[in-house]
Structures are given as C-alpha cells and as structure tokens.
PDB file of N, CA and C in Angstrom:
ATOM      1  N   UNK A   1      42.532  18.362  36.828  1.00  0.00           N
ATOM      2  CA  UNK A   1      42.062  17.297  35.979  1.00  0.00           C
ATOM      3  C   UNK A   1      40.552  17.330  35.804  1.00  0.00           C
ATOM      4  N   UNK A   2      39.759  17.723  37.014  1.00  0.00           N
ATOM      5  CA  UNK A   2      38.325  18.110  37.069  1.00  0.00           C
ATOM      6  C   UNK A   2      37.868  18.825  35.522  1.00  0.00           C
ATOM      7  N   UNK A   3      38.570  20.000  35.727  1.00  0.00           N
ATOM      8  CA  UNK A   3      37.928  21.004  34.759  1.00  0.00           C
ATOM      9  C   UNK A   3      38.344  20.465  33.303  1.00  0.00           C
ATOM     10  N   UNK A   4      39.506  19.597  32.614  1.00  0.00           N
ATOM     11  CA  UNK A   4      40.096  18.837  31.786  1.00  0.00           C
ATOM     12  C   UNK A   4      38.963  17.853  31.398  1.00  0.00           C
ATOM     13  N   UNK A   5      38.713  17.242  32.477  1.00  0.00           N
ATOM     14  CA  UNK A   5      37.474  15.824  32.190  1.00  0.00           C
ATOM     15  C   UNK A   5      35.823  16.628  31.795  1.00  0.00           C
ATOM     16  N   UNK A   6      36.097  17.364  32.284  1.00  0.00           N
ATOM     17  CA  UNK A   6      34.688  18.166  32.411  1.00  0.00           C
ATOM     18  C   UNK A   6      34.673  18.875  30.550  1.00  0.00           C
ATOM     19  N   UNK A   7      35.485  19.669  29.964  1.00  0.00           N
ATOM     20  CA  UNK A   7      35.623  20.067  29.102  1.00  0.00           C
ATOM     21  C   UNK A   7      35.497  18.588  28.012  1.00  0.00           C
ATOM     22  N   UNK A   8      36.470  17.712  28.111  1.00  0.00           N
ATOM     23  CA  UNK A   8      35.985  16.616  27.577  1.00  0.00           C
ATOM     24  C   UNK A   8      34.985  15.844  27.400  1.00  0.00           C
ATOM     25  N   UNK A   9      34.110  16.098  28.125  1.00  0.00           N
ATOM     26  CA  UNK A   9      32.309  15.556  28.355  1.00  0.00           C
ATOM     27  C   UNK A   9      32.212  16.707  27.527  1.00  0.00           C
ATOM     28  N   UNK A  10      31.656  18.280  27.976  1.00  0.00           N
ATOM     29  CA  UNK A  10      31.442  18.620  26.828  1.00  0.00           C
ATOM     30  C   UNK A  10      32.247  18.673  25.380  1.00  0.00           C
ATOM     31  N   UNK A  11      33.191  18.694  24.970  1.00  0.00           N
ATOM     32  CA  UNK A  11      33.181  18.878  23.593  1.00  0.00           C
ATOM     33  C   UNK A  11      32.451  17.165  23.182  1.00  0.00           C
ATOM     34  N   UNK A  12      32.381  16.382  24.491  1.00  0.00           N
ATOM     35  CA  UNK A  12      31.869  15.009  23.316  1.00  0.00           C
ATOM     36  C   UNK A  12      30.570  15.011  23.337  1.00  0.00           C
ATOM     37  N   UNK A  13      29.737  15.954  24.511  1.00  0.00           N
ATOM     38  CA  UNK A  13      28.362  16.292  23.933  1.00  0.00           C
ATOM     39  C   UNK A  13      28.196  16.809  22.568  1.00  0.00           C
ATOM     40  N   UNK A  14      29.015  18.112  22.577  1.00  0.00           N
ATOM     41  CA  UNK A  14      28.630  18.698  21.254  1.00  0.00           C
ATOM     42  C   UNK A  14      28.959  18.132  20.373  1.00  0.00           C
ATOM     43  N   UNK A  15      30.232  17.225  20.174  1.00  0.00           N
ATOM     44  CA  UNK A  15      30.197  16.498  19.502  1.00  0.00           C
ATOM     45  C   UNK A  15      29.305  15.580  18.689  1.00  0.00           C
ATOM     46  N   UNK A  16      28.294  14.872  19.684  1.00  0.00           N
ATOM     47  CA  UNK A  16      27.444  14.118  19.003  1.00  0.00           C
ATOM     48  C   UNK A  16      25.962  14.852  19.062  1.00  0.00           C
ATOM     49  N   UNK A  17      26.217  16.533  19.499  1.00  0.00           N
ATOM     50  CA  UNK A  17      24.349  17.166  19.058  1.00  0.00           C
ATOM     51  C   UNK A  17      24.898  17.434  18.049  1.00  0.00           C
ATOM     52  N   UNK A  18      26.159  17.921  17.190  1.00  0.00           N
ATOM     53  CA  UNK A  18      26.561  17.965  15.872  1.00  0.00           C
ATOM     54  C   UNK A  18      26.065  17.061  14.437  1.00  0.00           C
ATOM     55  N   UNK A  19      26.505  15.281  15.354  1.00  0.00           N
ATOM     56  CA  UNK A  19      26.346  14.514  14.515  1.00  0.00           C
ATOM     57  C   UNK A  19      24.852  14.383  14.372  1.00  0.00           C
ATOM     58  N   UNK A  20      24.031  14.665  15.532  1.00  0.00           N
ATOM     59  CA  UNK A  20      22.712  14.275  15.404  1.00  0.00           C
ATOM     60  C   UNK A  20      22.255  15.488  14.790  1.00  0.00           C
ATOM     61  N   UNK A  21      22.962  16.737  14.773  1.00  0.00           N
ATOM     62  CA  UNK A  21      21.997  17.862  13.615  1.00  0.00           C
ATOM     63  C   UNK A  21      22.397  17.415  12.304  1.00  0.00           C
ATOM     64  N   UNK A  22      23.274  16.823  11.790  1.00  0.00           N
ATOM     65  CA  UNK A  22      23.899  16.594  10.409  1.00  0.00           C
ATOM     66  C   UNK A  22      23.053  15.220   9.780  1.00  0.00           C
ATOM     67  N   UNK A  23      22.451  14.468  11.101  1.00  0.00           N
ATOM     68  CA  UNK A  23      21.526  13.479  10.834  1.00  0.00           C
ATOM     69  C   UNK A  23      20.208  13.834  10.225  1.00  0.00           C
ATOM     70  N   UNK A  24      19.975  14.722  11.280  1.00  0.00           N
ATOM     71  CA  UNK A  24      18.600  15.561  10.676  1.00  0.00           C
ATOM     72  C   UNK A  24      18.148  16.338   9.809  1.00  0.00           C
ATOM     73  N   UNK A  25      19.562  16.947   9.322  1.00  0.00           N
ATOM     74  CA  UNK A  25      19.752  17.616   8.176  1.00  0.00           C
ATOM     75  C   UNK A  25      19.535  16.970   6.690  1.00  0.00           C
ATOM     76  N   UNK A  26      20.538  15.710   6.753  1.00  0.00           N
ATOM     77  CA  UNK A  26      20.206  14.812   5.911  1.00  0.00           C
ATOM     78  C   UNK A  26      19.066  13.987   5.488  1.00  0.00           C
ATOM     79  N   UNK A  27      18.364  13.494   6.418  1.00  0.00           N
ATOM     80  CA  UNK A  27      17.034  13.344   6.776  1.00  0.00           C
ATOM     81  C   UNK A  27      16.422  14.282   5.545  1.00  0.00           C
ATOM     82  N   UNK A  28      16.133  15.678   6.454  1.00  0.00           N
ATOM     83  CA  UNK A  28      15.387  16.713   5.773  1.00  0.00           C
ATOM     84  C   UNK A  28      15.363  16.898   4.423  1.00  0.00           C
ATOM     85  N   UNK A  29      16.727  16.359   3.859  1.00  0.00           N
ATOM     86  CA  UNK A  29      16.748  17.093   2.418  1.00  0.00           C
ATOM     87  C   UNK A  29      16.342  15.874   1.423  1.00  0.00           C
ATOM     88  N   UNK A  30      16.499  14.415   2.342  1.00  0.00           N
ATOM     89  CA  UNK A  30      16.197  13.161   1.956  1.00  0.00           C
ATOM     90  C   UNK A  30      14.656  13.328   1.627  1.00  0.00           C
ATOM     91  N   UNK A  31      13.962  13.970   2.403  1.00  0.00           N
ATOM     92  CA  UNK A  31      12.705  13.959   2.507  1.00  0.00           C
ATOM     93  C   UNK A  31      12.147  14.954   1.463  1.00  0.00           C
ATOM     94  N   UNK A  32      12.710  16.037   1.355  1.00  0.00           N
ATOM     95  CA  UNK A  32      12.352  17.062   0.840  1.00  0.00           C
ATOM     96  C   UNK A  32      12.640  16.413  -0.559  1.00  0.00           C
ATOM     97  N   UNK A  33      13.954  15.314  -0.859  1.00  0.00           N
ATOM     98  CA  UNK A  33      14.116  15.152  -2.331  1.00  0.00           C
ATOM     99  C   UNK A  33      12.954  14.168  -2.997  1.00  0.00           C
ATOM    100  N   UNK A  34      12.682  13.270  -1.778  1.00  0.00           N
ATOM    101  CA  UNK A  34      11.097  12.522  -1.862  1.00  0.00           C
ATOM    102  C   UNK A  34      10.075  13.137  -2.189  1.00  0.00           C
ATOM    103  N   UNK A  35       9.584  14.328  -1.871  1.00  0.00           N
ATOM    104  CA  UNK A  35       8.531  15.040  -1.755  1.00  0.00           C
ATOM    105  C   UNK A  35       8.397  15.920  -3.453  1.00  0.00           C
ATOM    106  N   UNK A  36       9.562  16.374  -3.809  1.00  0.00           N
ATOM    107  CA  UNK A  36       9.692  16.439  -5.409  1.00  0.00           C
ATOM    108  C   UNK A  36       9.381  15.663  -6.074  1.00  0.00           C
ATOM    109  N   UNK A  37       9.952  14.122  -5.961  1.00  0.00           N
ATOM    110  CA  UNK A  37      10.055  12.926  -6.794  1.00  0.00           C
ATOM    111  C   UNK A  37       7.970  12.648  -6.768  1.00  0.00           C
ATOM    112  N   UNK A  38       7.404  12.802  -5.807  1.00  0.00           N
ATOM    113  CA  UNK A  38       6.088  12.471  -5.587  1.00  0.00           C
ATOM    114  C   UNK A  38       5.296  13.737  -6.222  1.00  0.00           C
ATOM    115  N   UNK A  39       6.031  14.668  -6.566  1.00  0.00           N
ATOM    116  CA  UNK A  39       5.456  15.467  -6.675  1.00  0.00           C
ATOM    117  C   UNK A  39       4.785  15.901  -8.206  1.00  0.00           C
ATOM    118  N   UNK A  40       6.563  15.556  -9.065  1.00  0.00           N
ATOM    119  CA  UNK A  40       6.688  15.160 -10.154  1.00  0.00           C
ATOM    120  C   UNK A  40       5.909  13.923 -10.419  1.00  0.00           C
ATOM    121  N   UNK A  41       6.096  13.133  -9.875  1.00  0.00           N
ATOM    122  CA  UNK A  41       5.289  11.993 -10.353  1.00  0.00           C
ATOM    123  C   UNK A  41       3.387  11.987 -10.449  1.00  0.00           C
ATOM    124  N   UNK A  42       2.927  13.170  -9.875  1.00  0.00           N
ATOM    125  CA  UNK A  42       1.587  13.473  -9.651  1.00  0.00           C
ATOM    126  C   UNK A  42       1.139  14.688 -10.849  1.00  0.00           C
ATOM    127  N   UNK A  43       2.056  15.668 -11.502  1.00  0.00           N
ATOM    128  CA  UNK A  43       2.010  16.168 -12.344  1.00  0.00           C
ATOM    129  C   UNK A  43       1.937  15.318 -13.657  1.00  0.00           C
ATOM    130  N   UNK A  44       3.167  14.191 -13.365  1.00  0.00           N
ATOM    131  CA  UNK A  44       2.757  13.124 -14.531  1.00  0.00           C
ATOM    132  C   UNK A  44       1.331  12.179 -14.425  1.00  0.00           C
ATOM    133  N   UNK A  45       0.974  12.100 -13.867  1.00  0.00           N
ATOM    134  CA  UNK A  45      -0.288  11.176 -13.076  1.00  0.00           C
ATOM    135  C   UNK A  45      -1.300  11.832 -13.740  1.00  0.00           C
ATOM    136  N   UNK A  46      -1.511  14.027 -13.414  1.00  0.00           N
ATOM    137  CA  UNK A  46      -2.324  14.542 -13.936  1.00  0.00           C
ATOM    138  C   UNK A  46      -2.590  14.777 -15.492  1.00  0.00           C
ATOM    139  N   UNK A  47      -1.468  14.497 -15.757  1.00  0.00           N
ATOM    140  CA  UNK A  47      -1.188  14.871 -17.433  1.00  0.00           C
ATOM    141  C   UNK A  47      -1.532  13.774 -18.011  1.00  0.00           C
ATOM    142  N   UNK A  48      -1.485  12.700 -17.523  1.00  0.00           N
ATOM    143  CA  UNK A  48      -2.457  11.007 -18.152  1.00  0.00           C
ATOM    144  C   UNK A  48      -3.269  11.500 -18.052  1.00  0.00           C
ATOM    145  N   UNK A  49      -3.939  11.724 -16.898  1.00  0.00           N
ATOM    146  CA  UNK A  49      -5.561  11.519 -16.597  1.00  0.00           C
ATOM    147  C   UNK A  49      -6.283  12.240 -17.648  1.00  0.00           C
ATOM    148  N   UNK A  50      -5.475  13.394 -17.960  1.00  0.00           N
ATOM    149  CA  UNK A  50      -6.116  14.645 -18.672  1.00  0.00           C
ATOM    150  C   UNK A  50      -6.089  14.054 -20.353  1.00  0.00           C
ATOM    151  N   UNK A  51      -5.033  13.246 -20.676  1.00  0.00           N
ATOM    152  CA  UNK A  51      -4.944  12.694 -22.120  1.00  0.00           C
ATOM    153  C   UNK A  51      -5.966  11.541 -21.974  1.00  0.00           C
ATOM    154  N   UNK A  52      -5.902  10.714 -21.317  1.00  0.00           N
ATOM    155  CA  UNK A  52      -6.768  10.043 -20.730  1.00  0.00           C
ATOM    156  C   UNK A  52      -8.528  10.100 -21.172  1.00  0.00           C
ATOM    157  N   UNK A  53      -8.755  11.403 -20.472  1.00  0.00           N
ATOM    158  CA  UNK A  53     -10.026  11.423 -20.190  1.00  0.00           C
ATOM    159  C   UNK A  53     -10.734  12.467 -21.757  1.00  0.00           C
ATOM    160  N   UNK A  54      -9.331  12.983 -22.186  1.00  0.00           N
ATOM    161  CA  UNK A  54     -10.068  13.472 -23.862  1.00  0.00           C
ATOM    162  C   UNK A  54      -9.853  12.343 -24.919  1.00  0.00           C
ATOM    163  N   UNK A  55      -8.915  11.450 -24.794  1.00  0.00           N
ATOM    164  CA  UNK A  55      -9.516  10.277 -26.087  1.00  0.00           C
ATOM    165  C   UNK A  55     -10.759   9.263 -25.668  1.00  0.00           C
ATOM    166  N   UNK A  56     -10.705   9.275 -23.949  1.00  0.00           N
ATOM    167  CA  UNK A  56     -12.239   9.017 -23.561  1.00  0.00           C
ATOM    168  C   UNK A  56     -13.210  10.189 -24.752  1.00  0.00           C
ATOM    169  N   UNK A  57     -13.064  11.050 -24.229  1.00  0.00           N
ATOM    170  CA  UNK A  57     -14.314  11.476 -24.769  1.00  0.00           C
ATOM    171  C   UNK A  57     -14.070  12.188 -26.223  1.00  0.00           C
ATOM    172  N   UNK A  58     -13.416  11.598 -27.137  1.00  0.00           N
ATOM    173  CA  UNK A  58     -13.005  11.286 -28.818  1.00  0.00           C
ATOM    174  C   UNK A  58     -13.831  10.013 -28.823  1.00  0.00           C
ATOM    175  N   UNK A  59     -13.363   8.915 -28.180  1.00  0.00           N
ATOM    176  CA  UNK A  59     -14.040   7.407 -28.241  1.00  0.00           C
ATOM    177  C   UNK A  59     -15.543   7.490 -28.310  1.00  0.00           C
ATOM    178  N   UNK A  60     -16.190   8.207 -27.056  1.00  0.00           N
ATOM    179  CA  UNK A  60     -17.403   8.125 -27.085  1.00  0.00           C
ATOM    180  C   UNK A  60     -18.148   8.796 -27.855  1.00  0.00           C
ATOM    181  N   UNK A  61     -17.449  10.070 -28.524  1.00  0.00           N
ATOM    182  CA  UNK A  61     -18.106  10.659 -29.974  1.00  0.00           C
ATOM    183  C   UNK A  61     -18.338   9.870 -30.841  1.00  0.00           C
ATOM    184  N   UNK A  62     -17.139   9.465 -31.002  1.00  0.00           N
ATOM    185  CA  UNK A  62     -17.104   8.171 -32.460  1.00  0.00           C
ATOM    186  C   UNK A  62     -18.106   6.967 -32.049  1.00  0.00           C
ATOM    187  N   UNK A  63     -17.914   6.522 -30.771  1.00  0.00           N
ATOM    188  CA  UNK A  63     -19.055   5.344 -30.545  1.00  0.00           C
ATOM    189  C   UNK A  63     -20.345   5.751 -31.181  1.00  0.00           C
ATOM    190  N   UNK A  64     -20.605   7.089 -30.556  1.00  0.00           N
ATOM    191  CA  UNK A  64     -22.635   7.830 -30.881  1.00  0.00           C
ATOM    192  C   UNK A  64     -22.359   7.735 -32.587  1.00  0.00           C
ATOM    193  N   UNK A  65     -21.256   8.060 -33.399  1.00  0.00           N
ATOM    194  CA  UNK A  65     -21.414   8.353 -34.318  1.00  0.00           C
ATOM    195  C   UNK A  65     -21.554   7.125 -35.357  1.00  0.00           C
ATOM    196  N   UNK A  66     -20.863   6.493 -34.790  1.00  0.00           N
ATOM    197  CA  UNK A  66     -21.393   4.772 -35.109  1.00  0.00           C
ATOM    198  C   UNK A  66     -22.837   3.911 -34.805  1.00  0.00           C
ATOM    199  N   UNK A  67     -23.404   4.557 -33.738  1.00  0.00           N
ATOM    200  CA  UNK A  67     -24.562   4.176 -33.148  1.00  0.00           C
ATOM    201  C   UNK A  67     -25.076   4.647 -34.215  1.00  0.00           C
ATOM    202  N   UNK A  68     -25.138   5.760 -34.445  1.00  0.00           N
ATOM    203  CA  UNK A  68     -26.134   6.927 -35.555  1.00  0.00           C
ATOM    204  C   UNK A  68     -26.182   6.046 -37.098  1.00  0.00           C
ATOM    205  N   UNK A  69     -25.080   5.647 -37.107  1.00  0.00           N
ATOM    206  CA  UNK A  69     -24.589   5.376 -38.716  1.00  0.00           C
ATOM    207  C   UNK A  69     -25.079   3.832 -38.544  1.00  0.00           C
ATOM    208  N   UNK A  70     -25.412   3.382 -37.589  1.00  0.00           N
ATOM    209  CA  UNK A  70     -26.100   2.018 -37.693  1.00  0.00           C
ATOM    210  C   UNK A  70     -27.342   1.652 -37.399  1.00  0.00           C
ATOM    211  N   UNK A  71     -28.009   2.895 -37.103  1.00  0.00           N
ATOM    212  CA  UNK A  71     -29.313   2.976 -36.929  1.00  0.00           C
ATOM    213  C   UNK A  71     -29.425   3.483 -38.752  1.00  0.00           C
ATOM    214  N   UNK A  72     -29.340   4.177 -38.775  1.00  0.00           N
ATOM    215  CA  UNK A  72     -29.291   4.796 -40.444  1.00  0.00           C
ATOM    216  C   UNK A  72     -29.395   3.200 -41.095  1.00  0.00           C
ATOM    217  N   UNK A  73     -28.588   2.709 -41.289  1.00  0.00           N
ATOM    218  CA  UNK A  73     -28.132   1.679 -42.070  1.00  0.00           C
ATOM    219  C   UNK A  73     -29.529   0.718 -41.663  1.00  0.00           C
ATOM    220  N   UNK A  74     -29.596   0.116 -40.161  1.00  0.00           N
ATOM    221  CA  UNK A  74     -30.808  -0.858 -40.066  1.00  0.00           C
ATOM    222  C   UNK A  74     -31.890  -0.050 -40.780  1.00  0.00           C
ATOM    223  N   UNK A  75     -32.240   0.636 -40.745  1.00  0.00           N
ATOM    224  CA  UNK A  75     -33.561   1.724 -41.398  1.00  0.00           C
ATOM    225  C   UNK A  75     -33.383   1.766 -42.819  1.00  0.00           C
ATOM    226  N   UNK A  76     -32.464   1.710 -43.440  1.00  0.00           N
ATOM    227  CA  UNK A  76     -32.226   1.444 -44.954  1.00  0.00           C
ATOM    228  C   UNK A  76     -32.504   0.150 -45.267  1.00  0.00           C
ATOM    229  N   UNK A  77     -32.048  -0.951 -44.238  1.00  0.00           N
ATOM    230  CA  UNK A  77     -32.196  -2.229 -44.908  1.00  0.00           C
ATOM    231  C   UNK A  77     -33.457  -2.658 -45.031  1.00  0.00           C
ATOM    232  N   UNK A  78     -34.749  -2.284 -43.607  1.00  0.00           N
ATOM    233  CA  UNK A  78     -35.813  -2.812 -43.237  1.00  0.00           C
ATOM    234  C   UNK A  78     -36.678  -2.133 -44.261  1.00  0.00           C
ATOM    235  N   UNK A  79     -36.282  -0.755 -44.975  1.00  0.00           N
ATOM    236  CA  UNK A  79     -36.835  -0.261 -45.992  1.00  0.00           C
ATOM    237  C   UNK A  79     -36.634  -1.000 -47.827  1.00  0.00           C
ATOM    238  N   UNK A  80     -35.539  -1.155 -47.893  1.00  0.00           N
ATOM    239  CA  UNK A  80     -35.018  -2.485 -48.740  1.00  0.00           C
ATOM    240  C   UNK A  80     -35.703  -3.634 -48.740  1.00  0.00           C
ATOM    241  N   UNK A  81     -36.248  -4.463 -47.517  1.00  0.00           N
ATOM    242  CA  UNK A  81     -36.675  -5.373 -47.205  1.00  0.00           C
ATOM    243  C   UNK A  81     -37.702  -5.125 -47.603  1.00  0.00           C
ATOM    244  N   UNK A  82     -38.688  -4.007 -47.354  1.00  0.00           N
ATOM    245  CA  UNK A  82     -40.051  -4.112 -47.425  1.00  0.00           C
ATOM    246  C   UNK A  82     -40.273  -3.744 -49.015  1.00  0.00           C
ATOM    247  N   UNK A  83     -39.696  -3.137 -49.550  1.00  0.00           N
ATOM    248  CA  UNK A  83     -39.869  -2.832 -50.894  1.00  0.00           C
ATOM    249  C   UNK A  83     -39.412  -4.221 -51.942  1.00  0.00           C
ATOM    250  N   UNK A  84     -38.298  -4.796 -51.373  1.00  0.00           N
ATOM    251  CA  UNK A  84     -38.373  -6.322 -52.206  1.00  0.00           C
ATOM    252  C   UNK A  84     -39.494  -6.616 -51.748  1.00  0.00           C
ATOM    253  N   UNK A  85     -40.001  -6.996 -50.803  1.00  0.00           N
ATOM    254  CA  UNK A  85     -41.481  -7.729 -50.320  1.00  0.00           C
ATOM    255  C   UNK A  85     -42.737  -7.418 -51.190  1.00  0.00           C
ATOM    256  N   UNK A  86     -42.938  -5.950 -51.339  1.00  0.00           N
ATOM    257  CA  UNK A  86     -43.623  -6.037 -51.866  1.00  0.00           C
ATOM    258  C   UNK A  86     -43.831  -6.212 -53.286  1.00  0.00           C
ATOM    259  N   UNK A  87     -42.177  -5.989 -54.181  1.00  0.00           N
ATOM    260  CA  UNK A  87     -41.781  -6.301 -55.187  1.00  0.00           C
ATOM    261  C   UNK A  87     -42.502  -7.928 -55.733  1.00  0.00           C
ATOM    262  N   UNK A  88     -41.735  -8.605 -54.637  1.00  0.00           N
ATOM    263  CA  UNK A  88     -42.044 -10.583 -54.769  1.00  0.00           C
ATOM    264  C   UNK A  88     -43.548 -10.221 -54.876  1.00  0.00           C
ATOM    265  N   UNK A  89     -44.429  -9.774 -53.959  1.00  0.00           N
ATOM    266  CA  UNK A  89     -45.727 -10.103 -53.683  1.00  0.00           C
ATOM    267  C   UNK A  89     -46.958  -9.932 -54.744  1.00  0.00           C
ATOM    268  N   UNK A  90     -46.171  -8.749 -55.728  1.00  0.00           N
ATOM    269  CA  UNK A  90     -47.222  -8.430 -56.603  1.00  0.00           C
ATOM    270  C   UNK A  90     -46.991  -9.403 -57.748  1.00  0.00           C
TER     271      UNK A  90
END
C-alpha cells in the first residue's frame, strides 16, 4: 500500500506542476497578447504625432503668411492715410 500511496502523491504532484505550467503558459501568451495591443497602439500614437506635428507646421506657415499679408496691408493703409492727409491739407 506504501508504494500505491506514494505513487499517488506523486502523480498528484505532477499533477498540479502541470496545472501550474499551463497557468504560466497562459499568463505568458496573455502578456505577450498585451504587449502587441501596446504596441500597436504606440505605432498609432506615432502616426498622430507625425500628422500632428506637419499640419502644426502647415498652420504656422500660413500664420507667417498672414502676419506678412497684414503687415503689407497696415503699410498700404498708413500710406493711404498719409496721402488723403495731405490731399485734405492742401
């Protein structure tokens, strides 16, 4: 009965280093399917940043080019201005 009980301890060891490798296994691939999902999600992250950071710098062309076109314009008017002025004056 010794060697009977004894065999029964082990197969219920291996039994449960089985269940605990099938734990870890699962685990692993749990993790590993996380590590894609983050991974993917950082490729998408980079691909904003990158659309992102060129209509940034579309915006700030067009801003200077507006700056430009309104400096132009004040300089037309103050020239306007002074030429009615001196128009009235004479």
């Amino acid at each position: 009965m010794t060697g009977e009980a004894t065999l029964k301890e082990v197969i219920a060891r291996l039994g449960k280093a089985i269940d605990t490798l099938e734990d870890a296994v699962a685990a692993r691939i749990e993790r590993e399917q996380d590590y894609g999902e983050a991974e993917a999600e950082v490729q998408r992250m980079n691909a904003d940043r990158a659309r992102l950071a060129q209509e940034l710098d579309s915006s700030e062309a067009r801003a200077d080019r507006l700056e430009e076109a309104n400096k132009e314009v004040s300089r037309r008017l103050v020239a306007a201005m002074e030429t009615i002025r001196a128009v009235l004056d004479r």
